[in-house]
N, C-alpha and C. Protein backbone atom coordinates (compact mmCIF):
# COMPACT_ATOMS: atom_id res chain seq x y z
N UNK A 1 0.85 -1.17 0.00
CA UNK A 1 0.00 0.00 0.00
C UNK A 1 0.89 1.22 0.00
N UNK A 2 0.61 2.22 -0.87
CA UNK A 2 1.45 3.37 -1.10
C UNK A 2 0.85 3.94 -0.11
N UNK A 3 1.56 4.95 0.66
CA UNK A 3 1.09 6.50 1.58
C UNK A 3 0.71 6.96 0.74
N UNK A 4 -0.26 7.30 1.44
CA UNK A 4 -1.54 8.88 1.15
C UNK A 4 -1.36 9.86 1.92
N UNK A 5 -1.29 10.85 2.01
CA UNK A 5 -1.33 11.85 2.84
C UNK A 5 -1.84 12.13 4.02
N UNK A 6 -3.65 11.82 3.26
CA UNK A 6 -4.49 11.38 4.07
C UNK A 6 -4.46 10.00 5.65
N UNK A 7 -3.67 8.98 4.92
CA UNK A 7 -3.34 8.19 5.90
C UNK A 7 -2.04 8.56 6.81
N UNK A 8 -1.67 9.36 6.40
CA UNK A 8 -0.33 9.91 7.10
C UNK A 8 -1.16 10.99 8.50
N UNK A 9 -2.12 11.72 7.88
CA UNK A 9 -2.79 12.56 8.82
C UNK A 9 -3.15 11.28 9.98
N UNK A 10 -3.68 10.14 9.43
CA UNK A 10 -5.00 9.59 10.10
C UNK A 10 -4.19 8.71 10.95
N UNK A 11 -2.70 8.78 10.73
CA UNK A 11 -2.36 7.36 11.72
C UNK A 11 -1.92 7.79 13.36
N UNK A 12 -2.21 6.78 13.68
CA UNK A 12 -2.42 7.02 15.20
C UNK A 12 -1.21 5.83 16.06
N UNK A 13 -0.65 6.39 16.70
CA UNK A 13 0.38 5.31 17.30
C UNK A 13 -0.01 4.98 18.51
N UNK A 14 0.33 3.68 19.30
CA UNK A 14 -0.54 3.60 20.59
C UNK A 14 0.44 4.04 21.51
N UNK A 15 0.08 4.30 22.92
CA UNK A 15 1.00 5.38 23.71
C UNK A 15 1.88 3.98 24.79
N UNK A 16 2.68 4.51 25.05
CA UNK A 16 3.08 3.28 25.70
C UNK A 16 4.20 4.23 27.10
N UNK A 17 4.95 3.74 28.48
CA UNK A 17 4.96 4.39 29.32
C UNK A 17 5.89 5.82 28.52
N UNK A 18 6.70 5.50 28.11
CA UNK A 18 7.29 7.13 27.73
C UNK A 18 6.66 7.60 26.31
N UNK A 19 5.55 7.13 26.22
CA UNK A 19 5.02 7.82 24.37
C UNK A 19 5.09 7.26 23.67
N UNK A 20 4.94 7.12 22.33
CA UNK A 20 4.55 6.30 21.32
C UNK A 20 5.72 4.94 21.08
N UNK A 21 5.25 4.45 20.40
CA UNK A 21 5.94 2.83 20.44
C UNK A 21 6.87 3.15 19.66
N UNK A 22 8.27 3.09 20.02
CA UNK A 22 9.78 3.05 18.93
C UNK A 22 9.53 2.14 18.02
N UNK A 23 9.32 1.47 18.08
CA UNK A 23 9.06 0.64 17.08
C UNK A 23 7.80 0.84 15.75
N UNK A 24 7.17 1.11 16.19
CA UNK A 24 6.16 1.55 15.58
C UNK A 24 6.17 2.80 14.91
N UNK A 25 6.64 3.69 15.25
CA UNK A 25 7.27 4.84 14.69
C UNK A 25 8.35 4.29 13.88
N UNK A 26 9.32 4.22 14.25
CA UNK A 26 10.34 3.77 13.60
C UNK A 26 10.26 2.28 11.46
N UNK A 27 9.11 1.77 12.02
CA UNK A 27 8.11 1.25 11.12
C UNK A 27 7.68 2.24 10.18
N UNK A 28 7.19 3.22 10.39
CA UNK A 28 6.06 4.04 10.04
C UNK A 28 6.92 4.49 9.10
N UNK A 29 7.98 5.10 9.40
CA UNK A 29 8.69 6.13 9.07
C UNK A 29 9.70 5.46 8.21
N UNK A 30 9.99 4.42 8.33
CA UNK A 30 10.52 3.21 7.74
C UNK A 30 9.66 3.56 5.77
N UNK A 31 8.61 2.96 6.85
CA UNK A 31 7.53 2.97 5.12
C UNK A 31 7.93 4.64 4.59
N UNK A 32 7.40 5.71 5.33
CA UNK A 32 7.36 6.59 4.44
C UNK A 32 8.79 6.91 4.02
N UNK A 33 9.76 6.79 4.14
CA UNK A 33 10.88 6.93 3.81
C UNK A 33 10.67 6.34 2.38
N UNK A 34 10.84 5.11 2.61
CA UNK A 34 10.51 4.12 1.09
C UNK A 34 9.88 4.71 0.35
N UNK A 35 8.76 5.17 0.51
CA UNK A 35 7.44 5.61 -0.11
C UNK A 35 8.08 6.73 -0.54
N UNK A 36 9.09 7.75 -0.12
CA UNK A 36 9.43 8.88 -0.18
C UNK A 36 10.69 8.74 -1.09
N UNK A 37 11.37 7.53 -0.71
CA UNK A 37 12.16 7.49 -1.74
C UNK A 37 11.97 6.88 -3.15
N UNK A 38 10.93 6.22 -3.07
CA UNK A 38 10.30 6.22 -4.50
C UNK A 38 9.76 6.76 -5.45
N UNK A 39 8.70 8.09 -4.64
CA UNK A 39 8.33 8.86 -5.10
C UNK A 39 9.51 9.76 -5.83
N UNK A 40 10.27 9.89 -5.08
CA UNK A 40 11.53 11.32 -5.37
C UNK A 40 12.26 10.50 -6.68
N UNK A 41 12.53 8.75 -6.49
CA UNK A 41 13.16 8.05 -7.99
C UNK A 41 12.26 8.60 -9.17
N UNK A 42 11.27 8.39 -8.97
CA UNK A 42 10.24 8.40 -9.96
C UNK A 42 9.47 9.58 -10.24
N UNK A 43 9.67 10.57 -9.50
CA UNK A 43 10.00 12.27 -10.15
C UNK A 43 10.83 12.43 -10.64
N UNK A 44 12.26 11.80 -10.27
CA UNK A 44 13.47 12.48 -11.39
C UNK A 44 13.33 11.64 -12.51
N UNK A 45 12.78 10.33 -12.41
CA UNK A 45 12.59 10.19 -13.99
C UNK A 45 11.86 10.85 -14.43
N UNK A 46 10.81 11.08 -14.29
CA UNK A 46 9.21 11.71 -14.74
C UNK A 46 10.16 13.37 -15.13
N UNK A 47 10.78 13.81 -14.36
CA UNK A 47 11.45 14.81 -14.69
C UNK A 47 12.37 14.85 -16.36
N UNK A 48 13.29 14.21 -15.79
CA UNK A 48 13.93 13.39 -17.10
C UNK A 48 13.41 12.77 -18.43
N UNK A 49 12.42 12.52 -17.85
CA UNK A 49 11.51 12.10 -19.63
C UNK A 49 10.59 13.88 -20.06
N UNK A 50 10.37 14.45 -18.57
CA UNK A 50 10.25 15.60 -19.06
C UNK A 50 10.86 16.03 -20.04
N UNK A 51 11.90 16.30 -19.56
CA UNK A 51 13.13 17.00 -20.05
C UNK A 51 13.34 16.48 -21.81
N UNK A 52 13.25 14.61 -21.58
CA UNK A 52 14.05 14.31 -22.98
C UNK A 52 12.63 14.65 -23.67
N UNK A 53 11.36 14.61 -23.34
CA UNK A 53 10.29 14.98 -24.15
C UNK A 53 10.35 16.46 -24.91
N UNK A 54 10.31 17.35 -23.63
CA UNK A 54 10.63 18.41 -24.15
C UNK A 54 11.51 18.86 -25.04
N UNK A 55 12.88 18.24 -24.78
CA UNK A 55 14.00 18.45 -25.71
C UNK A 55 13.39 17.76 -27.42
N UNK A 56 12.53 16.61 -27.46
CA UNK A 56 12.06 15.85 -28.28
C UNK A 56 10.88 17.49 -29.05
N UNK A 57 9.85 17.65 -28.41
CA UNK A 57 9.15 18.77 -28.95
C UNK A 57 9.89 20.16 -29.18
N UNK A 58 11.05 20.25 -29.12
CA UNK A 58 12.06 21.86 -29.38
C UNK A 58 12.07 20.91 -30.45
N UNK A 59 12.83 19.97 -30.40
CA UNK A 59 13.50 19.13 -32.21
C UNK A 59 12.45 19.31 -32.97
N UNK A 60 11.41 18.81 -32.68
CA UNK A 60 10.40 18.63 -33.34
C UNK A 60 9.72 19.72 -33.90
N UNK A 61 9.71 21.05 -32.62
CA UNK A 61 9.33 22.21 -33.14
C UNK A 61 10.32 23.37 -34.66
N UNK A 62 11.53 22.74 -34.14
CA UNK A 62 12.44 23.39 -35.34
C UNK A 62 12.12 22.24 -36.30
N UNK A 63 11.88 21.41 -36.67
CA UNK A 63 11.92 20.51 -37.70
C UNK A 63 10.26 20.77 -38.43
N UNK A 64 9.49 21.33 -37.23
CA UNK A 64 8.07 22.11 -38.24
C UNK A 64 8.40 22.93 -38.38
N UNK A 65 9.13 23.93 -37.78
CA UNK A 65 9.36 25.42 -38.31
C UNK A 65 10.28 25.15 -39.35
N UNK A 66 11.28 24.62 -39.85
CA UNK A 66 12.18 24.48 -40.54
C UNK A 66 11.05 23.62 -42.08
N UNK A 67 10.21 22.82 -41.84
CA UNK A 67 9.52 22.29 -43.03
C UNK A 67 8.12 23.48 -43.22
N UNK A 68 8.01 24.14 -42.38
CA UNK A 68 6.66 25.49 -42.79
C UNK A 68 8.11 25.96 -43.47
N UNK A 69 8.84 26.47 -43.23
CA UNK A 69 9.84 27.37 -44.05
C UNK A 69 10.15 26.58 -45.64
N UNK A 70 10.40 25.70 -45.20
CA UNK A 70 10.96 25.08 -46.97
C UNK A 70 9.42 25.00 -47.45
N UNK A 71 8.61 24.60 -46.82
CA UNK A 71 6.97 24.80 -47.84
C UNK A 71 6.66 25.60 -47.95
N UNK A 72 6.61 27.22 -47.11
CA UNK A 72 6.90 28.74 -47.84
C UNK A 72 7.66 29.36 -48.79
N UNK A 73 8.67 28.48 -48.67
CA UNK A 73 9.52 28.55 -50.07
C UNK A 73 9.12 27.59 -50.78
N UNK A 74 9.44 26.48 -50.83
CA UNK A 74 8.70 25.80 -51.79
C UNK A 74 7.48 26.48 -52.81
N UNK A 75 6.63 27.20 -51.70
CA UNK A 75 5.19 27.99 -52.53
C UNK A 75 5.91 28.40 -53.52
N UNK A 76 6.47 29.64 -52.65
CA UNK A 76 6.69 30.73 -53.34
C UNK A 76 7.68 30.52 -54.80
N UNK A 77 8.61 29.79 -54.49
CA UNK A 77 9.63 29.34 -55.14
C UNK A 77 8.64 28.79 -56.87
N UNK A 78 7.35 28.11 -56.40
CA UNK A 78 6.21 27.42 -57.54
C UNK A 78 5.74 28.81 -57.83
N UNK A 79 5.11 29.56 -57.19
CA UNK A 79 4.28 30.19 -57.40
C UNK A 79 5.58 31.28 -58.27
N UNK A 80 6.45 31.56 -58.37
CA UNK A 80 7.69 32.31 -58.99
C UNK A 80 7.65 31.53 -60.09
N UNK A 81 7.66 30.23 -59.83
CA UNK A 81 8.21 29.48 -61.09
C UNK A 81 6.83 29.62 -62.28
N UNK A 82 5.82 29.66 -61.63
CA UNK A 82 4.16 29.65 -62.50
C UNK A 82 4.45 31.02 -63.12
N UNK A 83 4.49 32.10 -62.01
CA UNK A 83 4.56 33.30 -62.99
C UNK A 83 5.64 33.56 -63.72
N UNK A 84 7.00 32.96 -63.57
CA UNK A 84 8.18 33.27 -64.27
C UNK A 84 7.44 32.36 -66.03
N UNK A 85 6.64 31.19 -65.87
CA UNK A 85 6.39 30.31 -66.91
C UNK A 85 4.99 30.92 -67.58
N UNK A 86 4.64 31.61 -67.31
CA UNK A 86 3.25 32.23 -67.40
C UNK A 86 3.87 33.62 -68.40
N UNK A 87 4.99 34.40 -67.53
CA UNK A 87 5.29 35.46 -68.51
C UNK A 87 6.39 34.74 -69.59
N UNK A 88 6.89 33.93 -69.70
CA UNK A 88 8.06 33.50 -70.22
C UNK A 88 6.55 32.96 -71.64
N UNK A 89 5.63 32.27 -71.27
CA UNK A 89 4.58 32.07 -72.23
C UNK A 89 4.20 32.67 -73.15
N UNK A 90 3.37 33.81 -72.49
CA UNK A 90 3.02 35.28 -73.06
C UNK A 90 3.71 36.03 -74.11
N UNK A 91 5.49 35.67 -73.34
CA UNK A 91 6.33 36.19 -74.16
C UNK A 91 6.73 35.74 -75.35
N UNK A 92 6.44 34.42 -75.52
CA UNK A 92 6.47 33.33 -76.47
C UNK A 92 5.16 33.70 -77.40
N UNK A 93 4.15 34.01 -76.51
CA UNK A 93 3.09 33.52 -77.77
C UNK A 93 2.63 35.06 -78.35
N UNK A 94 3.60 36.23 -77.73
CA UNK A 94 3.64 37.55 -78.25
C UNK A 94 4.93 37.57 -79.33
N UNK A 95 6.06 37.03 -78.84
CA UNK A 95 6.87 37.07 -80.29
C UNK A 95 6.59 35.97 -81.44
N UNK A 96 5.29 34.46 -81.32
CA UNK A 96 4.94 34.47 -82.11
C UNK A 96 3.60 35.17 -83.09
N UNK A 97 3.30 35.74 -82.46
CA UNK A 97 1.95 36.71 -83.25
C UNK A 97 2.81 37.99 -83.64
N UNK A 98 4.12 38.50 -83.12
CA UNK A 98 4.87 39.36 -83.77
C UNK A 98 5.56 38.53 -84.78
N UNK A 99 5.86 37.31 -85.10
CA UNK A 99 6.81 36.71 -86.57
C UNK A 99 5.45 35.67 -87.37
N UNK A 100 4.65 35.68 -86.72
CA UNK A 100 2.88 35.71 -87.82
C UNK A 100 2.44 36.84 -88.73
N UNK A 101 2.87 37.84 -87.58
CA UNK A 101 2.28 39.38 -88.33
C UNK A 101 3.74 39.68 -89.40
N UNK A 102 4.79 39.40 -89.51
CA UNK A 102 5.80 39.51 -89.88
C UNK A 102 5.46 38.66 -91.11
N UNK A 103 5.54 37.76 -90.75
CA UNK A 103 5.41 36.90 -92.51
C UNK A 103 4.29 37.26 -92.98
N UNK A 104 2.83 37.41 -92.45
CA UNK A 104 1.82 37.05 -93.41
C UNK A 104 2.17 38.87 -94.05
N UNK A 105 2.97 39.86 -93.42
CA UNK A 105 3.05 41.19 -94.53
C UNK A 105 3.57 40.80 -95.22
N UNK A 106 5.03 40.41 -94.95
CA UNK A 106 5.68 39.63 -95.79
C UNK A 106 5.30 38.80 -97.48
N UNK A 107 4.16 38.19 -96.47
CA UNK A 107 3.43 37.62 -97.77
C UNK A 107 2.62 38.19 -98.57
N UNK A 108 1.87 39.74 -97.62
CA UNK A 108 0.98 40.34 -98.23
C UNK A 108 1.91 41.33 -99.64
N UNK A 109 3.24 41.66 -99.04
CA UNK A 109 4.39 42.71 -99.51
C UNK A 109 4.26 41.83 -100.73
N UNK A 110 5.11 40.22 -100.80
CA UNK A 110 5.25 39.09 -101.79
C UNK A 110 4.02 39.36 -102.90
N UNK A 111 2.38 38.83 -102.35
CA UNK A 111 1.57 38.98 -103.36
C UNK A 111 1.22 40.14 -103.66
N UNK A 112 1.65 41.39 -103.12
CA UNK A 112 1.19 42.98 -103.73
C UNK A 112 3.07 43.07 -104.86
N UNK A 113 3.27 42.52 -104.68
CA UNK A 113 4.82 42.72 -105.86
C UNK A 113 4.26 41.32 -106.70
N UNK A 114 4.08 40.70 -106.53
CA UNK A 114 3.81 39.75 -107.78
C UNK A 114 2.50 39.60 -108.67
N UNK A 115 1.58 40.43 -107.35
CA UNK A 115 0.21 41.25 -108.33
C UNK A 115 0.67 42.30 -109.39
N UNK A 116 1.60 42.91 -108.56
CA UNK A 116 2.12 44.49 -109.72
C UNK A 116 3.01 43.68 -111.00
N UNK A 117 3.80 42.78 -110.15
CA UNK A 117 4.64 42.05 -111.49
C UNK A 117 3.71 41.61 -112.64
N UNK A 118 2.44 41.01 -112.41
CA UNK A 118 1.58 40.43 -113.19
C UNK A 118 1.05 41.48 -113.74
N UNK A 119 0.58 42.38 -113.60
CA UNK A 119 0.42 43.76 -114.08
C UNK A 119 1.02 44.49 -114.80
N UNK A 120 1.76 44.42 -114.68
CA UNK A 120 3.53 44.90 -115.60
C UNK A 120 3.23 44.21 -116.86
N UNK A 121 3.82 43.07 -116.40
CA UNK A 121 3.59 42.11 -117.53
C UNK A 121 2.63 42.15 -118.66
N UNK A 122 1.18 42.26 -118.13
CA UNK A 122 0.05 42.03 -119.00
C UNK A 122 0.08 43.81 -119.57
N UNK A 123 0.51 44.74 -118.65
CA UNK A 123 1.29 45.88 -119.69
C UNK A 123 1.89 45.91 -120.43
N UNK A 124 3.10 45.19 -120.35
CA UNK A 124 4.07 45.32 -121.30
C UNK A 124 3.54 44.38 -122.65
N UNK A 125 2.96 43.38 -122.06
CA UNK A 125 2.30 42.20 -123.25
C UNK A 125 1.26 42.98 -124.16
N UNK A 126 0.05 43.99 -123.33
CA UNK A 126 -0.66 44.77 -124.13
C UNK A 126 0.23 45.65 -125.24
N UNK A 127 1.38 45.91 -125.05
CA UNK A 127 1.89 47.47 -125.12
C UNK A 127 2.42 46.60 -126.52
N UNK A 128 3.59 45.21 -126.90
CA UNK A 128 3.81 44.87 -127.14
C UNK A 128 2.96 44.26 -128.23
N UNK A 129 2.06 43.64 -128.03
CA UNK A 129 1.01 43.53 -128.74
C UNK A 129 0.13 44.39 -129.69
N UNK A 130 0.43 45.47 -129.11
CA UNK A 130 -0.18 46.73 -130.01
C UNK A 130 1.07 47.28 -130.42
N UNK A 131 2.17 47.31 -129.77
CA UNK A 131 3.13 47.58 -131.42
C UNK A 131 3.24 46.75 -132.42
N UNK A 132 3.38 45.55 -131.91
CA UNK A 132 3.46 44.36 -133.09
C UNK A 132 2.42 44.47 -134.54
N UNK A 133 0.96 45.06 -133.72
CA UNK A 133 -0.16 45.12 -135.03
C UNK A 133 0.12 46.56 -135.43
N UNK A 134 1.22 47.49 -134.84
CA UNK A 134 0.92 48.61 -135.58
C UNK A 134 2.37 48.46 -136.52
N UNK A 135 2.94 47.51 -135.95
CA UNK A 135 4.51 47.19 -136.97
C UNK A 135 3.86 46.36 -138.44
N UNK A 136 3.01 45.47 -138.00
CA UNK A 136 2.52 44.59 -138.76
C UNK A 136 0.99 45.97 -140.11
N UNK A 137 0.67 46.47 -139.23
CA UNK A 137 -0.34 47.53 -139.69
C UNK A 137 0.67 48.00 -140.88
N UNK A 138 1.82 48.72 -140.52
CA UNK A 138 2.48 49.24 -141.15
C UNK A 138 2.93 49.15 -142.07
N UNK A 139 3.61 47.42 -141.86
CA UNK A 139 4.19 46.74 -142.86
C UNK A 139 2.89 45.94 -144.37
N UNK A 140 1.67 46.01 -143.80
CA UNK A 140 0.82 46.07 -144.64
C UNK A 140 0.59 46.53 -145.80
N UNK A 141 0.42 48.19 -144.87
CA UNK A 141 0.18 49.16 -145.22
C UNK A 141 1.05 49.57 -146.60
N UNK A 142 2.45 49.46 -146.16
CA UNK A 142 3.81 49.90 -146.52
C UNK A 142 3.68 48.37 -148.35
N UNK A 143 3.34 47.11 -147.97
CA UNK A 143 3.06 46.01 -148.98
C UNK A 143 2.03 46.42 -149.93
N UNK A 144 0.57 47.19 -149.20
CA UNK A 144 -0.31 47.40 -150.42
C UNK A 144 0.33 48.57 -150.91
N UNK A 145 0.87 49.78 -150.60
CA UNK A 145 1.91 50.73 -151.31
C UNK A 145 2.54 49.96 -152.31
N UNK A 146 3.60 49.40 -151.91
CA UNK A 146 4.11 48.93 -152.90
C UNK A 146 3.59 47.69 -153.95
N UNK A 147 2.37 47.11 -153.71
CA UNK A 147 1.63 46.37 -154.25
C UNK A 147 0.95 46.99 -155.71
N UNK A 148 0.49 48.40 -154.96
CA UNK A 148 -0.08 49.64 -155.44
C UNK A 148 0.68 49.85 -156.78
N UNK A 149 2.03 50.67 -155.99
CA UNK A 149 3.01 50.97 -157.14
C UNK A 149 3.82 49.71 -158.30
N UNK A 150 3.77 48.71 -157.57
CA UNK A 150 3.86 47.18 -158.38
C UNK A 150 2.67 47.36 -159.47
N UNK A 151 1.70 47.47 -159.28
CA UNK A 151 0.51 47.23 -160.42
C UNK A 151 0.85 48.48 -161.14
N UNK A 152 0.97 49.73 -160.42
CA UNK A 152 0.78 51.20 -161.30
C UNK A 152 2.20 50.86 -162.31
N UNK A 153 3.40 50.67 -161.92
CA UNK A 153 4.43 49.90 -162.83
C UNK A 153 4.12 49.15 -163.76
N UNK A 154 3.30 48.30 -163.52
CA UNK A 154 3.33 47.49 -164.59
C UNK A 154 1.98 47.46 -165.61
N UNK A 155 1.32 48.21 -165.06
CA UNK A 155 0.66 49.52 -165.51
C UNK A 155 1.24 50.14 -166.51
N UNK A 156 1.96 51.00 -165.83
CA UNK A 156 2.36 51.58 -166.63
C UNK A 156 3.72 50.77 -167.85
N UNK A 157 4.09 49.97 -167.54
CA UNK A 157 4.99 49.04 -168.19
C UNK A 157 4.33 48.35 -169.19
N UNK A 158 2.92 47.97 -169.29
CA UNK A 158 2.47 47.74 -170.12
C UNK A 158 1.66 48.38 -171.20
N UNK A 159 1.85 49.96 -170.40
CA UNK A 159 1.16 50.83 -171.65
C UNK A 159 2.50 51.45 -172.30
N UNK A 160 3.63 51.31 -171.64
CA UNK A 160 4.67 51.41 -172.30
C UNK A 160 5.05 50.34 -173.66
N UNK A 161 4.68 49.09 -173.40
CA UNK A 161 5.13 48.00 -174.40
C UNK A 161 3.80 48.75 -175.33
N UNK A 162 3.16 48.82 -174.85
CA UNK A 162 1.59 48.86 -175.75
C UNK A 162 2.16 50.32 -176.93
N UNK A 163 2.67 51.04 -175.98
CA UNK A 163 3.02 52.15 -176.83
C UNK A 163 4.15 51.77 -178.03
N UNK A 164 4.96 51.41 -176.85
CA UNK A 164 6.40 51.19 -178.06
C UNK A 164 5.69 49.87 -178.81
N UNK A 165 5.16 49.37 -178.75
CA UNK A 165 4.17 48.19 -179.57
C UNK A 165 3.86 49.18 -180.63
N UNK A 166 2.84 50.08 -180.23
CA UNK A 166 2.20 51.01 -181.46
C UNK A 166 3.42 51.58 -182.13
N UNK A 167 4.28 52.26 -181.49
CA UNK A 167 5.03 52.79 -182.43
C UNK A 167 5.77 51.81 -183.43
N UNK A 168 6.11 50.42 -182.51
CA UNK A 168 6.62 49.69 -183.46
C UNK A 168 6.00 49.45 -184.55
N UNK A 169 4.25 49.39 -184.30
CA UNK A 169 3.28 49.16 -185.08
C UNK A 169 3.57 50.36 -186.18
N UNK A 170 3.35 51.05 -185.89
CA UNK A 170 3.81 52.34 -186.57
C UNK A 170 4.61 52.78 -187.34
N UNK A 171 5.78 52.60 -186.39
CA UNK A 171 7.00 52.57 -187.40
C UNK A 171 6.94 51.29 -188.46
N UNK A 172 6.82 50.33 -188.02
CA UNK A 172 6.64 49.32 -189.32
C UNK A 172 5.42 49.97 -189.95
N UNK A 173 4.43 49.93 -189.91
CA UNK A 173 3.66 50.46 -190.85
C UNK A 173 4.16 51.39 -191.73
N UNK A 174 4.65 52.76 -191.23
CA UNK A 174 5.09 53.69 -191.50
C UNK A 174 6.43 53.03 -192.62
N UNK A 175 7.44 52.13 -192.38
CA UNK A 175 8.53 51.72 -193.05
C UNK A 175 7.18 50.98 -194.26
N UNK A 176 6.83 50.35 -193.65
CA UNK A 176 6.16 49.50 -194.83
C UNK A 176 5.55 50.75 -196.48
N UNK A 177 4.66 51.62 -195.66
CA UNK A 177 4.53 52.68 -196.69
C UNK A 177 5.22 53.74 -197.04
N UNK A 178 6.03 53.27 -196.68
CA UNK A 178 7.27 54.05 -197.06
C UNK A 178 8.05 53.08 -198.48
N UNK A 179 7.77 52.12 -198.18
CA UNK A 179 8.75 51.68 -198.52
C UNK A 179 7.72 50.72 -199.96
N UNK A 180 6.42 51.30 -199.75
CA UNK A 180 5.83 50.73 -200.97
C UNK A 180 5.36 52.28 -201.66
């Protein structure tokens, strides 16, 4: 039976000629000693596991404060990395709509020069085309002339024979009565 306090109040020793029983006291005190020295073993452990507990919850407390810290960084460190990947994106999908807008002028520049080239062309082909019929007009022109003067030549080449014909006619005639 452990001491109680209570039984410590309540005990009563019987009286004997000079006062309480040596022995009985000496018993008593016996126990609470024991009792006292057990208690006092088993506070300094209870102390001692205090202690290594406590020392256990400081570790423990720097080892949450130390993992809230790397998971505040950690966040932040993501949440840096999202917006560093977010503008690094933006920036991507702004210098491609700046080399979209770049080629398709590019292309617009390309088909407004190869519209004008085609244009040119069907100029120069018109232009070309109408000298050709006015070279060709010309050279016509320039063939019935001389077609003209070809006939009026021979035209006239044949009223020439026709003539010198008559005169030959003529002159022979003329020799003939002459000559009869």
């Amino acid at each position: 039976m452990k001491l109680q306090p209570f039984s410590i109040r309540q005990q009563e020793f019987s009286k004997k000629m000079r006062g309480f029983d040596p022995d009985e006291v000496k018993a008593f005190l016996e126990r609470i000693a024991d009792d006292v020295d057990e208690l006092l073993k088993e506070n300094e452990e209870l102390k001692q596991q205090v202690e290594s507990l406590s020392q256990q919850v400081e570790d423990f407390k720097k080892i949450e404060k130390n993992l809230q810290d790397t998971l505040l960084k950690a966040q932040e460190s993501s949440t840096k990395s999202i917006e560093s990947a977010k503008k690094q994106t933006a920036l991507m999908i702004k210098e491609a709509e700046l080399k979209a807008a770049q080629i398709v002028e590019k292309a617009r520049e390309s088909a407004n020069e190869i519209r004008n080239a085609v244009l040119n062309l069907r100029e120069e082909k018109d232009m070309l085309i109408a000298r050709l019929k006015a070279i060709i007009s010309s050279q016509a022109h320039l063939l019935e002339v001389k077609i003209d003067d070809i006939d009026e030549e021979v035209v006239v080449q044949k009223k020439k024979t026709k003539e010198e014909n008559k005169k030959l006619d003529l002159n022979i005639d003329d020799i003939v009565e002459k000559l009869l």
